[in-house]
N, C-alpha and C. Protein backbone atom coordinates (compact mmCIF):
# COMPACT_ATOMS: atom_id res chain seq x y z
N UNK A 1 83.58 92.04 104.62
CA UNK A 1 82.23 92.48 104.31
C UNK A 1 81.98 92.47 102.80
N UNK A 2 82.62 91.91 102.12
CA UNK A 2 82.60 91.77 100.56
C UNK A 2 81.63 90.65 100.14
N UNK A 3 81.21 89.85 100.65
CA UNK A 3 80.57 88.64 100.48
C UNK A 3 79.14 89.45 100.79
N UNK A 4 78.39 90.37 101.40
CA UNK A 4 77.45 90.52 101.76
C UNK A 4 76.80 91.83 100.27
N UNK A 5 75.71 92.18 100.03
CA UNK A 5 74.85 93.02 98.92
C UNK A 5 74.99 94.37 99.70
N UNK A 6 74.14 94.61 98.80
CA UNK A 6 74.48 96.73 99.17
C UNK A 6 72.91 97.08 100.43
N UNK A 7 72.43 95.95 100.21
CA UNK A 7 70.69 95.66 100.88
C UNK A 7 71.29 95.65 101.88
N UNK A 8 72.18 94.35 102.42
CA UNK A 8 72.56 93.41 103.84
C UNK A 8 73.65 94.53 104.58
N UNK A 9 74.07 95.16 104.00
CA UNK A 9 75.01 96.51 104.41
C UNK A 9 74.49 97.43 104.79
N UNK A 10 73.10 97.70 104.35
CA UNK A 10 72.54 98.85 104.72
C UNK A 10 71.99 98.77 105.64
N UNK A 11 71.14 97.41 106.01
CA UNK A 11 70.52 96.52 107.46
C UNK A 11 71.77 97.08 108.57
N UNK A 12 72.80 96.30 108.25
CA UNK A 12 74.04 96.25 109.11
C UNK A 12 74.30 97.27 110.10
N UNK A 13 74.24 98.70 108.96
CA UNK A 13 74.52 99.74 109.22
C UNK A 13 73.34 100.57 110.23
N UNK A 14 72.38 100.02 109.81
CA UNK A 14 71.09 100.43 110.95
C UNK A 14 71.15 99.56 112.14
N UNK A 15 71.61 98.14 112.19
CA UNK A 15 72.17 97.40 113.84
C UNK A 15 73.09 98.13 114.27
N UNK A 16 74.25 98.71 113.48
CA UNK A 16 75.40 99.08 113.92
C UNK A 16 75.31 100.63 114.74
N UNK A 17 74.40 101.47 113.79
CA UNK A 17 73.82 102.53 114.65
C UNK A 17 72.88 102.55 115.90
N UNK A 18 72.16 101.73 115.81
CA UNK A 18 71.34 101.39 116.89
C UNK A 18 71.66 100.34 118.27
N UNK A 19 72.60 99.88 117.91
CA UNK A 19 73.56 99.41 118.83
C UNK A 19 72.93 97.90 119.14
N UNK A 20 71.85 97.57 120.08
CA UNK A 20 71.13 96.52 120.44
C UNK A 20 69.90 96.90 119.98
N UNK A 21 69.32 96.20 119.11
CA UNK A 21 67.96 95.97 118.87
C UNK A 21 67.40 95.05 118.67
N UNK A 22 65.98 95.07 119.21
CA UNK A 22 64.63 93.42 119.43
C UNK A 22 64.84 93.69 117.57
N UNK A 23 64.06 92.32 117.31
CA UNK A 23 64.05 92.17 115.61
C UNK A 23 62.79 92.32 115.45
N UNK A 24 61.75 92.87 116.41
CA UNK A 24 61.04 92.61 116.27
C UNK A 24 60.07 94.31 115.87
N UNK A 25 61.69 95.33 116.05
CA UNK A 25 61.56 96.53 115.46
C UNK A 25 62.54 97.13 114.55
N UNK A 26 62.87 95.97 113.80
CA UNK A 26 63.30 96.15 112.52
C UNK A 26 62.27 96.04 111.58
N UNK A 27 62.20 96.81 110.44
CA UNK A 27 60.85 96.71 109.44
C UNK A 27 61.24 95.29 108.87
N UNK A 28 60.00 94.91 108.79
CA UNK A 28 59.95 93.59 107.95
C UNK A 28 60.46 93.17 106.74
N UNK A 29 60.97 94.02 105.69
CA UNK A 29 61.75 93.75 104.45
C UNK A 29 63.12 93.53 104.77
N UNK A 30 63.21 94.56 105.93
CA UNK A 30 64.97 94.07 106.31
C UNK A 30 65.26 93.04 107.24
N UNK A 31 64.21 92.21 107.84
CA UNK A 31 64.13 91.04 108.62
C UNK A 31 64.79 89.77 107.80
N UNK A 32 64.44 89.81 106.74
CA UNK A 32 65.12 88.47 105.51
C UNK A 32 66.44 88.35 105.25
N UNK A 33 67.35 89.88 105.56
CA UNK A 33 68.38 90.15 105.91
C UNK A 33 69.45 89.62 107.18
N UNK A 34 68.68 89.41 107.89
CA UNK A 34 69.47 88.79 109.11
C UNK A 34 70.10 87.97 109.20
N UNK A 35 69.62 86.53 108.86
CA UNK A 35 70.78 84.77 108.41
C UNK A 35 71.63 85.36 107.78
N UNK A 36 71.38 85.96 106.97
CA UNK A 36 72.64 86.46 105.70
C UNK A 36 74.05 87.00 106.43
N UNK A 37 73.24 88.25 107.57
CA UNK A 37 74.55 88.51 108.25
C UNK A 37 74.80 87.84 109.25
N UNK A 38 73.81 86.84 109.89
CA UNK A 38 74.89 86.38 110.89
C UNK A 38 75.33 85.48 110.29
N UNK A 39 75.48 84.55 109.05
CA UNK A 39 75.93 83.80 108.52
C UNK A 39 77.21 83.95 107.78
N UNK A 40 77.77 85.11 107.94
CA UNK A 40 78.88 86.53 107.74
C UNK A 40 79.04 86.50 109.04
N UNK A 41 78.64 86.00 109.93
CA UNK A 41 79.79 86.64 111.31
C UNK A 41 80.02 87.92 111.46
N UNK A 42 78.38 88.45 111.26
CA UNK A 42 78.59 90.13 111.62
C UNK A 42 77.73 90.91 112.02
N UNK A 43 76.76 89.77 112.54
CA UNK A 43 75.78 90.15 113.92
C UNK A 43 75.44 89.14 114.65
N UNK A 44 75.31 89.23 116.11
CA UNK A 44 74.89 88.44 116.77
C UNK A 44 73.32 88.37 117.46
N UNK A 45 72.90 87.50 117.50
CA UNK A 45 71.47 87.28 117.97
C UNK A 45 71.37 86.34 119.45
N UNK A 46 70.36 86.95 120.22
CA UNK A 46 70.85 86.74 121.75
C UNK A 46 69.04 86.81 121.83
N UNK A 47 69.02 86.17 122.69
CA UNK A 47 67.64 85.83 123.57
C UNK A 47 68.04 86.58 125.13
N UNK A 48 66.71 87.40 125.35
CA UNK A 48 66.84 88.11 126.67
C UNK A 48 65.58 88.88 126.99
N UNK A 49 64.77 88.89 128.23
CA UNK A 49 63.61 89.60 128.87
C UNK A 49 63.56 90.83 128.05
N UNK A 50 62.64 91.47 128.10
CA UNK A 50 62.64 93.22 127.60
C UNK A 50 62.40 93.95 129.19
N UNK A 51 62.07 93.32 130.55
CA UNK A 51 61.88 93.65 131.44
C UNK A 51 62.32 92.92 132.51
N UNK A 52 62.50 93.00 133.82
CA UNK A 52 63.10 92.02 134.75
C UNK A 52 62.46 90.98 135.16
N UNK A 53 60.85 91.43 135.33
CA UNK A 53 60.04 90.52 135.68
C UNK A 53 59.34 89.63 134.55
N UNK A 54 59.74 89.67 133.43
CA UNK A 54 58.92 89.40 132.40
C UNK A 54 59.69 87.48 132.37
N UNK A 55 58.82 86.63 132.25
CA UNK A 55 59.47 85.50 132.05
C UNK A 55 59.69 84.88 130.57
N UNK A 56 58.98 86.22 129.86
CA UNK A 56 59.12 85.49 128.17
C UNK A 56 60.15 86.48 127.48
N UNK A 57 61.35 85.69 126.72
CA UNK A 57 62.20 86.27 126.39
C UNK A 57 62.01 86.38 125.36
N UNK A 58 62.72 87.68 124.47
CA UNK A 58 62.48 88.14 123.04
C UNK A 58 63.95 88.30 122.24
N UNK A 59 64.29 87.70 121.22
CA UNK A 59 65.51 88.14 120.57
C UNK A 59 65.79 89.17 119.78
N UNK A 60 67.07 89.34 120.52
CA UNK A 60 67.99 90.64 120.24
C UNK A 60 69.17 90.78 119.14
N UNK A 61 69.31 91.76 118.22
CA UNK A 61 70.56 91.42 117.44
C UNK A 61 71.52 92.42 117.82
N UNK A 62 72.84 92.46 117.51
CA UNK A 62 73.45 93.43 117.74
C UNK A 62 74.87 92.90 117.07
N UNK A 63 75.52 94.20 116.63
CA UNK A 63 76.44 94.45 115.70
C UNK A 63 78.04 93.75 116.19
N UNK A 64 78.75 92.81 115.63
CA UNK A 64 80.07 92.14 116.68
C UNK A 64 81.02 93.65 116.03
C-alpha cells in the first residue's frame, strides 16, 4: 500500500469499512480515486442487480 496517496487510503478505508458498496454512493471527489486502487490490486469492481428482478445491473466495489 505504499505506492497509493494519503487521499486513495482514505477512499480505501471507507470501501474497507463499508464492506460492498454501489459507486454510485461514494461522493464524487472520491470517485477519481478508484482506477488508482484497483490499479493497486486493492479493490475490486463487480457488476450486479441492486434487486432480483431488476434487469439493469449497477457496479459494485469492494475491498480484496
Amino acid at each position: 500500500m505504499s505506492k497509493i496517496t494519503a487521499f486513495e487510503k482514505e477512499v480505501y478505508e471507507l470501501i474497507k469499512i463499508k464492506g460492498e458498496i454501489p459507486i454510485s454512493n461514494i461522493p464524487s471527489m472520491m470517485q477519481g480515486a478508484i482506477p488508482n486502487l484497483k490499479n493497486a490490486k486493492l479493490i475490486k469492481i463487480c457488476k450486479k442487480p441492486t434487486t432480483p428482478w431488476a434487469s439493469k445491473k449497477h457496479k459494485f466495489v469492494q475491498a480484496i
